[in-house]
Protein backbone atom coordinates (compact mmCIF):
# COMPACT_ATOMS: atom_id res chain seq x y z
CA UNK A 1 0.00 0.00 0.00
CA UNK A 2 1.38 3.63 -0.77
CA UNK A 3 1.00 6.88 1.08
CA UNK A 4 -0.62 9.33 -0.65
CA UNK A 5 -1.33 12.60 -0.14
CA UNK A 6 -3.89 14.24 -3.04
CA UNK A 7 -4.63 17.48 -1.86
CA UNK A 8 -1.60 20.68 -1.69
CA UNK A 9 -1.14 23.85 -2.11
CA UNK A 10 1.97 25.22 -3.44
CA UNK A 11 2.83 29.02 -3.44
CA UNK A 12 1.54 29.36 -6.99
CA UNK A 13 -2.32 29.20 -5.65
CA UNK A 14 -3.55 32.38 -4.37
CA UNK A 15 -3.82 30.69 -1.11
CA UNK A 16 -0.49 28.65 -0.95
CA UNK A 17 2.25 29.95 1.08
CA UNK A 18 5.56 27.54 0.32
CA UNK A 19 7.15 26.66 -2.66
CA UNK A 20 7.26 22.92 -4.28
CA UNK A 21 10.70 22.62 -2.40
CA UNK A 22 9.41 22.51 1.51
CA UNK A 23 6.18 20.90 -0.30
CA UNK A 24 8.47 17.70 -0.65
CA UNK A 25 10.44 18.15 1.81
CA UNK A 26 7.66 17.72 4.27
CA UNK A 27 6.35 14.78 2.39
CA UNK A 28 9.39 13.21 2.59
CA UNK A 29 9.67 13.86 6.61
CA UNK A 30 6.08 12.37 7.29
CA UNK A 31 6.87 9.09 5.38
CA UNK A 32 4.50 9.55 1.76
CA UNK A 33 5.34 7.60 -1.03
CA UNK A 34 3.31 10.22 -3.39
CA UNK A 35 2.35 13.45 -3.38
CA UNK A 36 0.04 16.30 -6.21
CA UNK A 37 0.14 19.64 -5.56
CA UNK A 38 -3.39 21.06 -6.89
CA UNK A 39 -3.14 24.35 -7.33
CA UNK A 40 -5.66 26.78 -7.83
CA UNK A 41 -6.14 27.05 -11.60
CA UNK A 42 -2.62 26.48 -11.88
CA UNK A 43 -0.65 23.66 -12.93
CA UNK A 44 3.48 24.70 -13.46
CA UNK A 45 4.07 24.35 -9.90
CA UNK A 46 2.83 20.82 -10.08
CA UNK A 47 4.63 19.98 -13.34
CA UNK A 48 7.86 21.09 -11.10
CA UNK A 49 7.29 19.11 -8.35
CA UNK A 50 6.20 15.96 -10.46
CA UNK A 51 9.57 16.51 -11.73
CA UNK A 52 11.43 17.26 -8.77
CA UNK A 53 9.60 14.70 -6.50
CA UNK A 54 12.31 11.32 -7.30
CA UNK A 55 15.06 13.42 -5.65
CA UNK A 56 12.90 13.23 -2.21
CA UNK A 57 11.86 9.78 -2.60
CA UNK A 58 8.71 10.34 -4.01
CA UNK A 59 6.28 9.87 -6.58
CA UNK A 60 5.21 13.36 -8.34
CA UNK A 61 1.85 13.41 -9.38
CA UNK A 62 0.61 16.49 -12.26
CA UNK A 63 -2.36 17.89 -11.04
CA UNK A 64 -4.79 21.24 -10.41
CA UNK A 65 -7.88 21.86 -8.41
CA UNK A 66 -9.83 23.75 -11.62
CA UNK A 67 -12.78 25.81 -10.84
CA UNK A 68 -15.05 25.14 -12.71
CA UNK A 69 -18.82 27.10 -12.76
CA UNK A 70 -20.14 24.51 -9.97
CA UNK A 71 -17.31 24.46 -7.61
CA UNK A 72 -13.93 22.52 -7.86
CA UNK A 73 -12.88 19.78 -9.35
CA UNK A 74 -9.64 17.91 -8.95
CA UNK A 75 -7.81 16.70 -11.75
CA UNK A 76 -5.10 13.79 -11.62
CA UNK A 77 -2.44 12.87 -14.88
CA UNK A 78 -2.66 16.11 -16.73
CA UNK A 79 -0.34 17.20 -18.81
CA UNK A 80 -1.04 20.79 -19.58
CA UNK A 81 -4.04 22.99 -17.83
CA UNK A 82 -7.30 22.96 -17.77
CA UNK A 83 -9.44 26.04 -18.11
CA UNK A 84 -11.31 27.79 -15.12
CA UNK A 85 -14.61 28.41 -16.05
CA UNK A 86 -15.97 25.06 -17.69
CA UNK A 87 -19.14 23.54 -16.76
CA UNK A 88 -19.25 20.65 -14.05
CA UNK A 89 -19.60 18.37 -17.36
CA UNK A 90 -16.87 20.30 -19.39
CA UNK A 91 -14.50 20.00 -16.64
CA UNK A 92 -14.70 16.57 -16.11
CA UNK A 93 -14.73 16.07 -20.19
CA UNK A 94 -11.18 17.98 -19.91
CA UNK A 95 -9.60 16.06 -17.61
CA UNK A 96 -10.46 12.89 -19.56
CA UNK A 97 -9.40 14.23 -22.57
CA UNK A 98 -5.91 14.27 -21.27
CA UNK A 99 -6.62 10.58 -19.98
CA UNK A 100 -6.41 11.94 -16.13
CA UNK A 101 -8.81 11.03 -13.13
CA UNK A 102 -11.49 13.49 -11.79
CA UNK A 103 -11.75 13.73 -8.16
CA UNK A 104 -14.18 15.65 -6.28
CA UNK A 105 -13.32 17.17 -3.38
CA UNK A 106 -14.91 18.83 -0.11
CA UNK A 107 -18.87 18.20 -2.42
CA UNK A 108 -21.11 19.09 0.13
CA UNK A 109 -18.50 22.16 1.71
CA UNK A 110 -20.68 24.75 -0.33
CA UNK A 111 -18.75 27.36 1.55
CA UNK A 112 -15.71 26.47 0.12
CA UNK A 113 -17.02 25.39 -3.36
CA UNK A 114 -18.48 22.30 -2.68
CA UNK A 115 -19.70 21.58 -6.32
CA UNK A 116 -23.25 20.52 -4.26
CA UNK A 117 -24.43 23.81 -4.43
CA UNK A 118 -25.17 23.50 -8.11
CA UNK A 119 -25.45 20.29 -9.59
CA UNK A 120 -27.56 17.07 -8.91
CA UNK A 121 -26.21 13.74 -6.94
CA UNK A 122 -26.79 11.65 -10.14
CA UNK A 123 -24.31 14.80 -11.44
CA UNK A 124 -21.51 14.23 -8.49
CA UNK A 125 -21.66 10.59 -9.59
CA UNK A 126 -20.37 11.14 -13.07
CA UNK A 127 -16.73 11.72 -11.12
CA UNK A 128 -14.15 9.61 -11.10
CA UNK A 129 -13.72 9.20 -7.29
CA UNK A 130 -15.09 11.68 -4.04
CA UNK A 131 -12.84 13.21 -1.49
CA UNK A 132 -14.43 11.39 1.78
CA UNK A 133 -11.93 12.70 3.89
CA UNK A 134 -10.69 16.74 3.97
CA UNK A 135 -8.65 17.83 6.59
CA UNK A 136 -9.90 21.48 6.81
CA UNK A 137 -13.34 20.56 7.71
CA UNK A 138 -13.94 22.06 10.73
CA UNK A 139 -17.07 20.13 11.82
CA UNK A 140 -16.28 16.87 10.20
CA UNK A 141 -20.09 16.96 8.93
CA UNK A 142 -20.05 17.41 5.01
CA UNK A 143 -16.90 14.98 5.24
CA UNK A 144 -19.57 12.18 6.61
CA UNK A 145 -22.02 13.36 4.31
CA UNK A 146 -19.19 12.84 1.40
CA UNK A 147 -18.89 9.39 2.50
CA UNK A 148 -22.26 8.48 2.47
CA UNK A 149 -22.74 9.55 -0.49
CA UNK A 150 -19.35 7.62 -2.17
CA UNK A 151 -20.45 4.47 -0.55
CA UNK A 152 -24.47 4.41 -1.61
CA UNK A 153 -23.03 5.49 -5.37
CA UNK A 154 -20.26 2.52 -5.07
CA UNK A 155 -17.72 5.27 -5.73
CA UNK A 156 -14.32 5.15 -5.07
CA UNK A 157 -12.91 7.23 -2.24
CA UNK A 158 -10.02 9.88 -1.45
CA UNK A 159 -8.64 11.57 1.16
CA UNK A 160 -6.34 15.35 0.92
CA UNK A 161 -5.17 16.92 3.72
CA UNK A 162 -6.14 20.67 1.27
CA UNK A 163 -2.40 21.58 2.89
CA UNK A 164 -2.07 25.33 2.36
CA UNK A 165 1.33 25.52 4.21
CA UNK A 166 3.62 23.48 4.20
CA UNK A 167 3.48 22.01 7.70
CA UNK A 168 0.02 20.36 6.92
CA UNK A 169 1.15 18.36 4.23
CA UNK A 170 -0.08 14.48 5.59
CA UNK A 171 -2.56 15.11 7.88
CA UNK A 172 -4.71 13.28 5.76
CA UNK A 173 -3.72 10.76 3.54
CA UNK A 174 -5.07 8.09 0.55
CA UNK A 175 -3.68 4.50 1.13
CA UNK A 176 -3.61 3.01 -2.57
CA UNK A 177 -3.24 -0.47 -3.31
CA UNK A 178 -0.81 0.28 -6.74
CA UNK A 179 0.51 -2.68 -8.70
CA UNK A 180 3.95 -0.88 -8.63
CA UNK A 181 5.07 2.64 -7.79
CA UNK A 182 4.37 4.97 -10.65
CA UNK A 183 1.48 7.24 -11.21
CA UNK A 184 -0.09 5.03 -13.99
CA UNK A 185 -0.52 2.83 -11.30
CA UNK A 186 -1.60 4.82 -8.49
CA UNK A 187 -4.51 6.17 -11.00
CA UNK A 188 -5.42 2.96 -11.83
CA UNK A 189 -6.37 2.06 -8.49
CA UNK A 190 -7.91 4.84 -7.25
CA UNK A 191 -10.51 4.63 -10.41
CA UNK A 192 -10.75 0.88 -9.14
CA UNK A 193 -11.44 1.36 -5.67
CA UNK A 194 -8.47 0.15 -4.35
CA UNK A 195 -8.25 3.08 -1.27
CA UNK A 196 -8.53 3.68 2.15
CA UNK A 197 -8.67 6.84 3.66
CA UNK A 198 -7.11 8.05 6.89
CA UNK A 199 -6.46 11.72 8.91
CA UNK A 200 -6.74 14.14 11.34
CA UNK A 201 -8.60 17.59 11.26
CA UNK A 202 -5.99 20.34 10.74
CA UNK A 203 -6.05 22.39 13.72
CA UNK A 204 -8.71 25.17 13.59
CA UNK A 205 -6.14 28.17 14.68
CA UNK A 206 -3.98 26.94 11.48
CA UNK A 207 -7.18 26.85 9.23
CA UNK A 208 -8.08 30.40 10.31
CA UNK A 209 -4.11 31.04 9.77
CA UNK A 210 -4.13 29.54 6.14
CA UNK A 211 -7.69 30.95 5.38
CA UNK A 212 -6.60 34.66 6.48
CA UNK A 213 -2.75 34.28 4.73
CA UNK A 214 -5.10 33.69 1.50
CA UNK A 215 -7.44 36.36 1.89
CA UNK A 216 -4.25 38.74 2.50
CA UNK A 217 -2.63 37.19 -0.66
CA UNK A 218 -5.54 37.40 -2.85
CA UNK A 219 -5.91 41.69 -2.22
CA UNK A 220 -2.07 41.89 -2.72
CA UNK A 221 -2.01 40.51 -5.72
CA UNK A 222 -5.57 42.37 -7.10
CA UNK A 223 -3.20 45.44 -5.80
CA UNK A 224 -0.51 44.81 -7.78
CA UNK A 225 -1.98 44.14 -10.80
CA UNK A 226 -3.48 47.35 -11.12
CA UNK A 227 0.13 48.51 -11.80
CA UNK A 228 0.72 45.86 -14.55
């Protein structure tokens, strides 16, 4: 079984604080075998580290957490970005284009685009696999609600630990039953159902920390680019 951790933020989101470097160097510390960072919208950061990753140990999967106009949607194996802005169906069309695995994370977290806010279940079921398990829940609710819905759908199931700093990379993590250690394989069994899930809740004072370094990002860069 492999380690896996499906859900990072690198610098390059709006919302990420560390670069790819201390990304997988933390990894590396806490014992992964794997690790995607899913940026916002953004996917050179995770290119990097895909490519980077064997010098830690590690497997480097490409990946992005796109928004599309329901909510997020993570996408696994891509070689080049996809588009913000896509329908729910769109989105998930893209990522299959590219032959990569659409994961949905946090659905029923409408607060933090939850894609639940605007599509149907029968909708949610058309993706690849549903995040059960997300670290920055703070009430652990719409994570049970998540699972329910994975295992009444006979959906496969993922964990992320949504890491925004560094530090946090782990807390939650996928267990894959792979066939060898490569991301073909990892892939593979996730879209088979070949997962456990397992984590802790990041601590509430570091999501308020993460959430407010964001917010605090996110003006700083609207005010630079006024000067662009």
């Amino acid at each position: 079984m492999l380690s896996v951790e499906l859900h990072a933020h690198s610098s390059l989101s709006y919302d990420g604080r560390d670069p790819v470097e201390l990304i997988l160097e933390q990894a590396d510390a806490v014992g992964l075998d794997a690790i995607a960072v899913t940026d916002h919208d953004e996917i050179d950061a995770s290119l990097a580290a895909a490519e980077r990753a064997p010098e830690y140990g590690l497997i480097g999967i490409p990946a992005m957490e796109i928004s599309s106009k329901a909510g997020h949607i993570l996408g696994f194996g891509l070689e080049e970005a996809v588009p913000p802005g896509l329908s729910y169906e769109s989105t998930l069309e893209a990522i299959h284009d590219q032959g990569g695995l659409a994961v949905i994370p946090h659905p029923f977290q409408e607060s933090r685009h939850g894609v639940m806010a605007r599509i149907s279940r029968d909708e949610l079921a058309k993706g690849d696999a549903i995040e059960i398990y997300n670290s920055r829940l703070l009430t652990g609710r719409a994570n049970r609600q998540a699972e329910r819905f994975a295992n009444s759908r006979g959906l496969p199931a993922t964990a992320g630990s949504d890491a925004h700093i560094s530090e946090m990379v782990g807390q939650a993590v996928t267990r894959v039953d792979a066939d060898d250690r490569s991301v073909d394989a990892i892939l593979d069994a996730i879209r088979d159902g070949r997962t456990s899930v397992e984590g802790k809740r990041t601590p509430w004072r570091i999501s308020f920390r993460q959430a407010a370094g964001g917010v605090s990002r996110r003006v700083r860069n609207g005010f630079l680019g006024l000067f662009r």
